[in-house]
Each structure stands twice: as structure tokens, then as C-alpha cells.
Protein backbone atom coordinates (compact mmCIF):
# COMPACT_ATOMS: atom_id res chain seq x y z
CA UNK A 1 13.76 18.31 -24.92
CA UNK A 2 11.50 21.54 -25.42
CA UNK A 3 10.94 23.87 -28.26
CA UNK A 4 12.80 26.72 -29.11
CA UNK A 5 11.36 30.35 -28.75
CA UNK A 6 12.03 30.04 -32.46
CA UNK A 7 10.11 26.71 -32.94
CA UNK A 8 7.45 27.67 -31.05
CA UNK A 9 6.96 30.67 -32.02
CA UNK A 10 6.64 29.40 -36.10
CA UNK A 11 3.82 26.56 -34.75
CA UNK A 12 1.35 28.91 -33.14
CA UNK A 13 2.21 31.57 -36.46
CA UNK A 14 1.32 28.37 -38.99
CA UNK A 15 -1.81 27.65 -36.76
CA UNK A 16 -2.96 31.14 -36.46
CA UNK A 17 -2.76 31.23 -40.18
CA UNK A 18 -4.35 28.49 -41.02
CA UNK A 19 -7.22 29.19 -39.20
CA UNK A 20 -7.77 32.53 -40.52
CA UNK A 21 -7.24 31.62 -44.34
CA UNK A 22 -10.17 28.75 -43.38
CA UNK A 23 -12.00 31.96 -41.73
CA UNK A 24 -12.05 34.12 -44.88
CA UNK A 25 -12.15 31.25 -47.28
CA UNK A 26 -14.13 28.81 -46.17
CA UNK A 27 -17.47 27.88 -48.65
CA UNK A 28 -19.66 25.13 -47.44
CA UNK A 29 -19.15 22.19 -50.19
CA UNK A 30 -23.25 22.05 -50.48
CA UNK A 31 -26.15 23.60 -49.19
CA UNK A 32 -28.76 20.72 -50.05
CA UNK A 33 -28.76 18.55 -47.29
CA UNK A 34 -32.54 18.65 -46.10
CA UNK A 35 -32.56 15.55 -44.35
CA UNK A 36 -29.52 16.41 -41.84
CA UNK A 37 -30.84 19.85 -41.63
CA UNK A 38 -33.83 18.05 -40.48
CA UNK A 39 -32.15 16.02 -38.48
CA UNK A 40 -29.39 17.82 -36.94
CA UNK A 41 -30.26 21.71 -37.48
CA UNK A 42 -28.68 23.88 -40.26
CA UNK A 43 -26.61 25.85 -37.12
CA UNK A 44 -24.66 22.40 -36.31
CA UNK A 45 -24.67 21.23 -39.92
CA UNK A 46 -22.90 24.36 -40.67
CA UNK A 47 -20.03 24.03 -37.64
CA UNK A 48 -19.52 20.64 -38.46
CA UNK A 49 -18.77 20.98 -42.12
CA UNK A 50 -16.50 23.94 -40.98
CA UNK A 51 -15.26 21.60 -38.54
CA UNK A 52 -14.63 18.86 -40.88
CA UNK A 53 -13.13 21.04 -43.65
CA UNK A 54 -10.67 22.58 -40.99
CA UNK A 55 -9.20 18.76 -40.46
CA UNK A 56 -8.76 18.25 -43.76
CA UNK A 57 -6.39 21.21 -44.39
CA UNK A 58 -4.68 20.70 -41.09
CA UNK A 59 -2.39 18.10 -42.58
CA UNK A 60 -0.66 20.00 -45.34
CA UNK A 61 -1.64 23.79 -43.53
CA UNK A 62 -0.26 22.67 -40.12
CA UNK A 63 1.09 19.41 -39.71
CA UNK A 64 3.68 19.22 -42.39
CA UNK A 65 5.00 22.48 -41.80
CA UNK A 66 5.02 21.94 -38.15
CA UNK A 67 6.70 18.39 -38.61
CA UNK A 68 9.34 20.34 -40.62
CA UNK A 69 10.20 23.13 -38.09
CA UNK A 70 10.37 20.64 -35.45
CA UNK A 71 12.85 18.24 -37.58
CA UNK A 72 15.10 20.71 -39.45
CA UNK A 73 17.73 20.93 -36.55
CA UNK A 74 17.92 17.59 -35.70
CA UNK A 75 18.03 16.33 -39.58
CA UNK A 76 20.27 17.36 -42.56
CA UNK A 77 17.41 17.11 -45.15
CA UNK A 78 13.56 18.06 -43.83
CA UNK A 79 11.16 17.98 -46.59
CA UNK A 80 7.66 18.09 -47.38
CA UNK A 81 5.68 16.64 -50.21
CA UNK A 82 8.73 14.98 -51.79
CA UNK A 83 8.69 13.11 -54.71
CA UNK A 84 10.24 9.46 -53.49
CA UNK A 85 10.15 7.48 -56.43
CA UNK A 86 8.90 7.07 -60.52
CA UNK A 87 9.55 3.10 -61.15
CA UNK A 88 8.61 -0.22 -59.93
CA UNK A 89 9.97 -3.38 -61.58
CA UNK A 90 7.37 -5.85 -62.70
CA UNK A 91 8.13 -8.69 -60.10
CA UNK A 92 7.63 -5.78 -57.74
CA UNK A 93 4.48 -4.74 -58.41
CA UNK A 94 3.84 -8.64 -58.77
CA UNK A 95 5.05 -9.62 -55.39
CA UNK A 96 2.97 -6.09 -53.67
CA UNK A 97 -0.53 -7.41 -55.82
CA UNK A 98 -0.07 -11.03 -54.12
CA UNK A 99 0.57 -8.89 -50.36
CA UNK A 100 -2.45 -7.21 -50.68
CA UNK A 101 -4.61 -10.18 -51.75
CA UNK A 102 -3.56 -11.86 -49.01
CA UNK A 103 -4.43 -9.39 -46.54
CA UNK A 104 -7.76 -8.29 -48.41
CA UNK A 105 -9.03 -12.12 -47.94
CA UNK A 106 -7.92 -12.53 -44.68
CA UNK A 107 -4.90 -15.55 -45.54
CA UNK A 108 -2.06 -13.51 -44.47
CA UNK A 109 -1.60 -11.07 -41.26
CA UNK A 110 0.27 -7.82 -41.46
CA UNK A 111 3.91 -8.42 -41.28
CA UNK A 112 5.96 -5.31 -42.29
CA UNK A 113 9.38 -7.22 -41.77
CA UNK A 114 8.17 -9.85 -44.20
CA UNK A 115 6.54 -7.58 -46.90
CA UNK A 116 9.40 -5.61 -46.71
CA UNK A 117 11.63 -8.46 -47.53
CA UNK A 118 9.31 -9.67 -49.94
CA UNK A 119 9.52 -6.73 -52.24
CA UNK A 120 13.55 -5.79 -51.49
CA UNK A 121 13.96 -9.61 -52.74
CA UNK A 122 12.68 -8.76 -56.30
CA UNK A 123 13.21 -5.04 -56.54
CA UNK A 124 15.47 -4.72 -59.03
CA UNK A 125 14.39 -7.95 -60.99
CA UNK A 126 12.52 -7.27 -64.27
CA UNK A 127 11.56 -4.54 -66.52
CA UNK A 128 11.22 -1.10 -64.41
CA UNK A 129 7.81 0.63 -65.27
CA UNK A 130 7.21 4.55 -64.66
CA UNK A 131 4.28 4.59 -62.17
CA UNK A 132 2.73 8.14 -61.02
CA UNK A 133 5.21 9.89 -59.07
CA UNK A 134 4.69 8.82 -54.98
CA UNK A 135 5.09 11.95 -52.71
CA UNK A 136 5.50 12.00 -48.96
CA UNK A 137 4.37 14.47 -46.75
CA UNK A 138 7.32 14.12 -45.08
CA UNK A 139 10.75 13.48 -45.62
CA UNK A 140 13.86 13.36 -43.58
CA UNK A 141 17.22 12.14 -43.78
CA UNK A 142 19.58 12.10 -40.83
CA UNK A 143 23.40 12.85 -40.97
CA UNK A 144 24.13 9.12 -41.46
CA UNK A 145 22.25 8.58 -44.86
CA UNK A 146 19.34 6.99 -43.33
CA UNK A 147 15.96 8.04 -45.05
CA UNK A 148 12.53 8.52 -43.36
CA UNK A 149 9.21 8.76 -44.68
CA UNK A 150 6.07 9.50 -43.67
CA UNK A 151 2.25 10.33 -44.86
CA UNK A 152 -0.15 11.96 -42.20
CA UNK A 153 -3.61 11.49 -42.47
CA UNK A 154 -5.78 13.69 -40.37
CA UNK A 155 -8.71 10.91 -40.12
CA UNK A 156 -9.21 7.44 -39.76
CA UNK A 157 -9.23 6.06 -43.10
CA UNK A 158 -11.99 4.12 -44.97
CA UNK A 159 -10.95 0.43 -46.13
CA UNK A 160 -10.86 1.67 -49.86
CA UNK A 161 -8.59 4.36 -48.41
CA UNK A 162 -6.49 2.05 -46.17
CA UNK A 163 -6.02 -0.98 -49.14
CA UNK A 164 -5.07 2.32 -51.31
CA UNK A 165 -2.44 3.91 -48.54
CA UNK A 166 -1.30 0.46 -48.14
CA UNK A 167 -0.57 -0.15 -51.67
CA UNK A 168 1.54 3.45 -51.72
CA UNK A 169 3.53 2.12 -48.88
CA UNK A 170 4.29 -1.07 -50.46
CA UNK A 171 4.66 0.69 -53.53
């Protein structure tokens, strides 16, 4: 299956915008950095941060819209950043503390099945608690009620990143 005209089109319009806002807007986050100057060159120190700035606005500048326009024909609901939920019940947020001890120490593996089961099994048990609003970059929802979510990340996260992404997803 190919892209439309229309699809195609719209990707290489959301790319050649994104790069042009980074273009004209683009300031360097800090100018002090003698010893990769040093190092590295202020010429290449310069690209890179460009570089490394242009990643991190790829994922809300290009990938979610692009994610969108390639979904919204084949889905009845294509969203991005969409709030998916404001509560967790206690045993919840219990049951998702004990998952990610277990995987920070190294006595339990990954399972998604298992987690998953783990936290539909106590859900709805217990007081519900507001909890900062999660959003997804993405969401979709087919024609048969079934719900998909998704966050992009543009780099390979950091553990403190990854035990915080994985506590979202539990969550």
C-alpha cells in the first residue's frame, strides 16, 4: 500500500516546514562550552547542537502530524497529544510501584502480558486518585472500538527517562 498524492504531498509540506521554522528560529541553548569548543571546534559544536535541537522537535513538528495523515483513512478517530486518562485507584498505583521495583533490581523480567494483567486485576479496586493528566502523542481508534496508543521518542532514552516512560505506560 503507497501514499496518496494527498498524503504525500502533506509529509514533505510538514517537513519542509519544520525545517524552516528551526532555520529562522533556531538559538543555540549556550554559548559557554570552552572545553568542547576546544575539543571539537565551535563550527561542529554549532551543527551539532542544530542537529540535536532539530531531533528534538521532529517528534511533535513531524512525526505526530505525519503519523496522523498516514492513519486518518484507515482509523475513525486519529489524534495527537490526547489526554488518556486523570485517575488511578490506589491498589493500582500499588501493584505498578511493586512492577517497577522489580524490574529496577533486577528480580523480575519484562513481561507486558503479566503487568498488564497485574494492573487490569486491581484497576478498579480502591479509592481513585486524580494524577496529572497522561497525554499520548498518538491516538487511534479503529471502527471496531479498539483503542491504540502510542508515545514517540526521537532518541534513545536515559534509564531515569526509561523507569519514567515506563511508569506512564503502566500508569
Amino acid at each position: 500500500m503507497g501514499l496518496s498524492n494527498l498524503q504525500s504531498t502533506y509529509i514533505e509540506d510538514v517537513i519542509k516546514n519544520c525545517i524552516r521554522v528551526k532555520f529562522k528560529k533556531y538559538r543555540p541553548e549556550t554559548s559557554n562550552m570552552p572545553f568542547h569548543y576546544r575539543l571539537l571546534g565551535k563550527d561542529r559544536m554549532a551543527l551539532y547542537s542544530f542537529i540535536h535541537s532539530l531531533n528534538t522537535s521532529f517528534g511533535t513538528s513531524i512525526f505526530e502530524p505525519v503519523a496522523i495523515a498516514l492513519t486518518k483513512e484507515k482509523f475513525k478517530n486519529a489524534v495527537k497529544q490526547a489526554s488518556v486518562g486523570h485517575q488511578i485507584s490506589e491498589e493500582a498505583h500499588i501493584v505498578i510501584q511493586r512492577i517497577l521495583d522489580g524490574l529496577t533490581t533486577g528480580r523480575e523480567e519484562p513481561n507486558k502480558r503479566k503487568e498488564i494483567e497485574m494492573i487490569r486485576a486491581v484497576c478498579r479496586s480502591g479509592n481513585m486518585n486524580d494524577v496529572k493528566p497522561v497525554k499520548a502523542d498518538v491516538f487511534l481508534e479503529d471502527y471496531n472500538g479498539n483503542k491504540y496508543l502510542f508515545d514517540i521518542k526521537t532518541a534513545k532514552p536515559n534509564i531515569g527517562n526509561f523507569k519514567e516512560f515506563k511508569r506512564s505506560l503502566l500508569e
